[in-house]
N, C-alpha and C. Protein backbone atom coordinates (compact mmCIF):
# COMPACT_ATOMS: atom_id res chain seq x y z
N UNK A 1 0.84 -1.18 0.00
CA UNK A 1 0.00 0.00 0.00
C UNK A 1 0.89 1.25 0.00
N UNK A 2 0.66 2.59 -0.67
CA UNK A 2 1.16 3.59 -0.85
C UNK A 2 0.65 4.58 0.05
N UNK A 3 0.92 5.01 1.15
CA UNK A 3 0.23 6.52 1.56
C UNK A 3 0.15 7.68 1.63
N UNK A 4 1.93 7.82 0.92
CA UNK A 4 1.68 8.69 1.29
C UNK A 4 3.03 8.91 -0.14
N UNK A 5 3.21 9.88 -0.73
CA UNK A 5 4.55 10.56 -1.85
C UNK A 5 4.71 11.55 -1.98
N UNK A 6 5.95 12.16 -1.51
CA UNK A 6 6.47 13.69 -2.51
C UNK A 6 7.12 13.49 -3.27
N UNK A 7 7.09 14.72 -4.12
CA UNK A 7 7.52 14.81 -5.31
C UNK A 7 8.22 16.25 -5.33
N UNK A 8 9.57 16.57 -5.91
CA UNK A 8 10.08 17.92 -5.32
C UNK A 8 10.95 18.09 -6.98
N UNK A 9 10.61 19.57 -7.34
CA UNK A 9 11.45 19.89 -7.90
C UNK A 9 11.81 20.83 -7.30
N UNK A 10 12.72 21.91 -8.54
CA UNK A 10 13.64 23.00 -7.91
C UNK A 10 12.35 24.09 -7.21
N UNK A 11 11.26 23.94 -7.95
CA UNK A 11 10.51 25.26 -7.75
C UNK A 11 9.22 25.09 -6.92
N UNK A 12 8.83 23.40 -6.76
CA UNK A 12 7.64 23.15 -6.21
C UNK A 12 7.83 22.00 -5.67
N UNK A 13 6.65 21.65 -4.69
CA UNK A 13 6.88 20.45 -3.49
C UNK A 13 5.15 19.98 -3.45
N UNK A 14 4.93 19.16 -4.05
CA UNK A 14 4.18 18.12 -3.96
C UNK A 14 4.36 16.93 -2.85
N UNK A 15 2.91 17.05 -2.28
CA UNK A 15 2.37 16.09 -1.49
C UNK A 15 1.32 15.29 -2.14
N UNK A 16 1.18 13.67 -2.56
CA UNK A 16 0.33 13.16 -2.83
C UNK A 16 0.11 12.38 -1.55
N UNK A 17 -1.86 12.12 -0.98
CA UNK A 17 -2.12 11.55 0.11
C UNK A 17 -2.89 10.37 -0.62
N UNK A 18 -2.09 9.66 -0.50
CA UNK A 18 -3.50 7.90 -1.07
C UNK A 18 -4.40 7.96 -0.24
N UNK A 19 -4.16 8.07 1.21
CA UNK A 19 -5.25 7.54 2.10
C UNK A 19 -6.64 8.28 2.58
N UNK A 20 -6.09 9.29 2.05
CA UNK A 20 -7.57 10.36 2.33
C UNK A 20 -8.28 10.95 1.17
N UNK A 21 -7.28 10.64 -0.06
CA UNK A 21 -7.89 11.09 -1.11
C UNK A 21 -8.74 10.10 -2.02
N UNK A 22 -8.74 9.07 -1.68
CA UNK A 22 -9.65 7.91 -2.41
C UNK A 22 -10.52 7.04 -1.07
N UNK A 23 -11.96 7.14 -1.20
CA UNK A 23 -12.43 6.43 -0.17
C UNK A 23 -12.90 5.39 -1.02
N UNK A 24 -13.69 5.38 -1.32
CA UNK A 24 -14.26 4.08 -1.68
C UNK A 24 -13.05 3.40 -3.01
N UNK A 25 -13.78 1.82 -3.64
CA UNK A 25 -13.04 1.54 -4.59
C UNK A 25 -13.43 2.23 -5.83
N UNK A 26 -14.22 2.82 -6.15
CA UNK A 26 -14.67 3.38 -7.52
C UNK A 26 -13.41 5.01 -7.28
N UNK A 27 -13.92 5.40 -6.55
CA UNK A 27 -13.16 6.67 -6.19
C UNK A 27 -11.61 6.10 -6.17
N UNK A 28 -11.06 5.21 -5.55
CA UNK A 28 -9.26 5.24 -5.78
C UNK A 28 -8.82 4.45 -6.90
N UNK A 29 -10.12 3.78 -7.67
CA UNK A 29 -9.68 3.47 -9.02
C UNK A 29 -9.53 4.96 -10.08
N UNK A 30 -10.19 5.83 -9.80
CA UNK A 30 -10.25 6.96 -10.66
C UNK A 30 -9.07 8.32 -10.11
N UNK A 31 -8.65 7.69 -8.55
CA UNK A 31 -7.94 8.75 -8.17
C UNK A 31 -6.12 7.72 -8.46
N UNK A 32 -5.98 6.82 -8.25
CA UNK A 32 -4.82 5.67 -9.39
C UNK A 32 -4.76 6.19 -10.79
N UNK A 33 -5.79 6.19 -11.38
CA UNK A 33 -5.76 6.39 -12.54
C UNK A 33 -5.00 7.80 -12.92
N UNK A 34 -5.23 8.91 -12.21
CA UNK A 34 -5.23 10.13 -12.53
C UNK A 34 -3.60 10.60 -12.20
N UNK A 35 -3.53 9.71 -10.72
CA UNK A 35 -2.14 10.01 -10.58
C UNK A 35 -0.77 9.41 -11.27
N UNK A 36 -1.09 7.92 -12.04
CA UNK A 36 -0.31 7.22 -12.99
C UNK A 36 -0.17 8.33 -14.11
N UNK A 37 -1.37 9.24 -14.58
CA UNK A 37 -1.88 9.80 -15.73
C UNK A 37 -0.60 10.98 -15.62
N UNK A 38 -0.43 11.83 -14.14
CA UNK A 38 0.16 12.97 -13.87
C UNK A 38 1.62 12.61 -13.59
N UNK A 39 1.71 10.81 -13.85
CA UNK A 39 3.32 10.75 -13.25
C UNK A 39 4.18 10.16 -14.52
N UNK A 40 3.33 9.45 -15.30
CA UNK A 40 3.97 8.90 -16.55
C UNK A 40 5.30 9.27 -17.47
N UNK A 41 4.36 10.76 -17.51
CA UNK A 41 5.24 11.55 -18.23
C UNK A 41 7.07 11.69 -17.95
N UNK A 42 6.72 12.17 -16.56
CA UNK A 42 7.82 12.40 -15.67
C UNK A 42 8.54 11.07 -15.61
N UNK A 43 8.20 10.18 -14.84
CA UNK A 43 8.42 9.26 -14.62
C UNK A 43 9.33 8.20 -16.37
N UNK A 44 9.19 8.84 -17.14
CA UNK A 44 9.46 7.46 -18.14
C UNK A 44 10.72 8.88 -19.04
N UNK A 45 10.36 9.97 -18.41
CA UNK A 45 11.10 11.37 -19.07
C UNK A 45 12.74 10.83 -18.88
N UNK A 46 13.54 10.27 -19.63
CA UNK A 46 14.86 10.29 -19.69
C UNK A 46 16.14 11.47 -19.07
N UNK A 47 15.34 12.93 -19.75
CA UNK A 47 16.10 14.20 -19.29
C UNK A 47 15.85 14.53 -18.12
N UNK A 48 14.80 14.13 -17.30
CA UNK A 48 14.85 14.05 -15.64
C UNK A 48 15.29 13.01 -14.90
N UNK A 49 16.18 13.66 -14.33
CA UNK A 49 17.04 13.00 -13.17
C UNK A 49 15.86 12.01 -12.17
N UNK A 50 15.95 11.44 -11.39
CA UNK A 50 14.67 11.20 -10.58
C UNK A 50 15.63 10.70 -9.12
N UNK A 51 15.78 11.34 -8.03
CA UNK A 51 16.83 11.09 -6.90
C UNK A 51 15.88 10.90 -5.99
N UNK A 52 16.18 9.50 -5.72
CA UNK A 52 15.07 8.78 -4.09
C UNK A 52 16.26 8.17 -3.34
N UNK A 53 15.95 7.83 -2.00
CA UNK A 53 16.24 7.37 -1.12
C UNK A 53 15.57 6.36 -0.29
N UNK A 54 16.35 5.40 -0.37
CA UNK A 54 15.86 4.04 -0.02
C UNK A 54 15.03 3.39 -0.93
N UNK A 55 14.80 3.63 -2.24
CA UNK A 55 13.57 3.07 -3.14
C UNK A 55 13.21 1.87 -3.43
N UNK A 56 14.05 0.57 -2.76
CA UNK A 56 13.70 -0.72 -3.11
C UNK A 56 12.21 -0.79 -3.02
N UNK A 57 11.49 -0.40 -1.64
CA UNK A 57 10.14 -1.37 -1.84
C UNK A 57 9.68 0.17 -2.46
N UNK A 58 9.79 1.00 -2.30
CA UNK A 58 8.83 1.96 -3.09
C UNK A 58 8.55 2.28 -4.57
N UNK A 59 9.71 1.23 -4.88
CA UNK A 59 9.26 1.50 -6.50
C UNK A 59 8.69 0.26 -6.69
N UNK A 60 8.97 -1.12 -5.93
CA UNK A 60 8.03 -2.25 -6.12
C UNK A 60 7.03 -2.21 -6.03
N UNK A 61 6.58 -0.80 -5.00
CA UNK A 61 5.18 -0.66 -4.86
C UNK A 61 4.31 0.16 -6.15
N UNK A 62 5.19 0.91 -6.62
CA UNK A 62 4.94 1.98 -7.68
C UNK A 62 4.44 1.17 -8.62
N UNK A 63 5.27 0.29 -9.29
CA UNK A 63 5.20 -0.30 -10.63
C UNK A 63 3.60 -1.27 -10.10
N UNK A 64 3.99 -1.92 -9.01
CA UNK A 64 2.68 -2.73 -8.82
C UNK A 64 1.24 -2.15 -8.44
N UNK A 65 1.09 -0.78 -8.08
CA UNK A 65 0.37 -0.05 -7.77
C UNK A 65 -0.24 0.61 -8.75
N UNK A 66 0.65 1.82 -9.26
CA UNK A 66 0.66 2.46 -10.16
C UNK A 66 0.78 2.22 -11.60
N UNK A 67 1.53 1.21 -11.93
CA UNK A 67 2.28 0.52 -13.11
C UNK A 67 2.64 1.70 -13.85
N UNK A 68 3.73 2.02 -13.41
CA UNK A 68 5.06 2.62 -13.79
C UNK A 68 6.17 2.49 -13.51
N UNK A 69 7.34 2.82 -14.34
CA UNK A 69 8.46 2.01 -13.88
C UNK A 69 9.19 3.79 -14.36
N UNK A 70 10.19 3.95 -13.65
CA UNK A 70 11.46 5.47 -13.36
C UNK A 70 12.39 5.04 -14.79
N UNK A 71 13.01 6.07 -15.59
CA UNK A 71 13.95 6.05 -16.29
C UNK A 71 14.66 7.01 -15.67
N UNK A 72 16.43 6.66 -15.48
CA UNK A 72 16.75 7.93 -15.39
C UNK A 72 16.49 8.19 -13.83
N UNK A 73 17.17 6.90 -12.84
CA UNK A 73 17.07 7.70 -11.45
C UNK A 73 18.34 7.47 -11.06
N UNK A 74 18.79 7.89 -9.71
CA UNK A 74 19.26 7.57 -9.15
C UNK A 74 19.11 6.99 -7.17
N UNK A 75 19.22 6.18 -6.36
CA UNK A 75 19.02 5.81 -5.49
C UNK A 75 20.34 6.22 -4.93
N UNK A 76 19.61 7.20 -3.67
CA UNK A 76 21.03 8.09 -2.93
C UNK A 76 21.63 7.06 -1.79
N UNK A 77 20.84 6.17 -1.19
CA UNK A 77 21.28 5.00 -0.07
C UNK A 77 22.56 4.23 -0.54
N UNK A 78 21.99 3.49 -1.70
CA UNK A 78 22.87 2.69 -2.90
C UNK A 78 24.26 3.04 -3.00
N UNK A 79 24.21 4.54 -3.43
CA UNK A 79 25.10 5.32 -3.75
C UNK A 79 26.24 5.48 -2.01
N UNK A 80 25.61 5.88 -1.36
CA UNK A 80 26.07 6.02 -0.02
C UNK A 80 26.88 4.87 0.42
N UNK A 81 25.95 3.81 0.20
CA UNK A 81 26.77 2.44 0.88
C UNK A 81 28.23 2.02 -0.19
N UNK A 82 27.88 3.02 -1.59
CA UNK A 82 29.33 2.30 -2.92
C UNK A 82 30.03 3.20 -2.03
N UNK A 83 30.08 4.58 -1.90
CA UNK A 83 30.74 5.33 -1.84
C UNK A 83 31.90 5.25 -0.28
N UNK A 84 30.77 4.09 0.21
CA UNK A 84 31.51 3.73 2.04
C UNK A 84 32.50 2.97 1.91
N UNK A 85 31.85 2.20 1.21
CA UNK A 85 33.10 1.02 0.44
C UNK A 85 34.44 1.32 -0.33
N UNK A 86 34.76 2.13 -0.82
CA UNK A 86 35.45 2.79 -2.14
C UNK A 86 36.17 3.64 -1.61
N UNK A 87 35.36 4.46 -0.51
CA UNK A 87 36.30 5.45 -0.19
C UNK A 87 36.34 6.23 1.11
N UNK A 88 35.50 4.95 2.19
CA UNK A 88 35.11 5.48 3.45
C UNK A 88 34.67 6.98 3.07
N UNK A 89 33.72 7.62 2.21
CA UNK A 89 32.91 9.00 2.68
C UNK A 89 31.81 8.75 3.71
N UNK A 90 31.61 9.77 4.06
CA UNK A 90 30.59 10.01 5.01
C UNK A 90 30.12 10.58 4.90
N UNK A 91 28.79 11.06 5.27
CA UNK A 91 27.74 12.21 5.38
C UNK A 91 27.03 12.56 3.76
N UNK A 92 26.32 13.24 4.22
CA UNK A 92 25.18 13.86 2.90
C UNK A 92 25.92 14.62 1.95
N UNK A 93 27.20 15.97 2.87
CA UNK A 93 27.68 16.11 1.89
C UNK A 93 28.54 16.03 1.49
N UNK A 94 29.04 14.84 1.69
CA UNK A 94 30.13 14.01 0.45
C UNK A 94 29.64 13.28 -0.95
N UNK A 95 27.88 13.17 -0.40
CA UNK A 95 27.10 11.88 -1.24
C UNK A 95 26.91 13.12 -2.61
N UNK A 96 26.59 14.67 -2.10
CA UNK A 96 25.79 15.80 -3.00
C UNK A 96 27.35 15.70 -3.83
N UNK A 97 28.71 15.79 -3.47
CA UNK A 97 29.65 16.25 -4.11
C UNK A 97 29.82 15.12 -5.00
């Protein structure tokens, strides 16, 4: 189950709420629908970067939820744990540099 997603660019900060915005099943089949509809684009867009943290089950949930799948991300955890390995860094901002 999904409850809750932001979404952040440089200029705006999106909150999507699953759990309050679809009550019944007719209503979160049409409110699924709308938000796959508003993420596709983005989501499959090559020239956007897409930077999450921790995303294993959240994109398992995405694709199985939503059915969409990210082009074009990167996973900052992933990155954190190569970068521990390789070159003992630490912190957030060693991960941004």
């Amino acid at each position: 189950m999904i409850s809750i997603m932001q979404i952040s660019s440089l200029k705006q900060d999106y909150i999507i709420d699953f759990l309050t915005s679809a009550k019944d099943s007719q209503t979160n089949f049409e409110f699924i629908h709308a938000v796959r509809k508003a993420l596709s684009g983005m989501a499959s867009n090559r020239r956007i970067m897409k930077i999450m943290h921790g995303s294993d089950n959240d994109l398992c949930l995405i694709r199985s939820i939503l059915k969409i799948s990210f082009l074009n991300f990167m996973d900052t955890a992933r990155v954190d744990v190569e970068l521990r390995k390789q070159q003992s860094i630490r912190g957030l901002s060693a991960l941004v540099k």
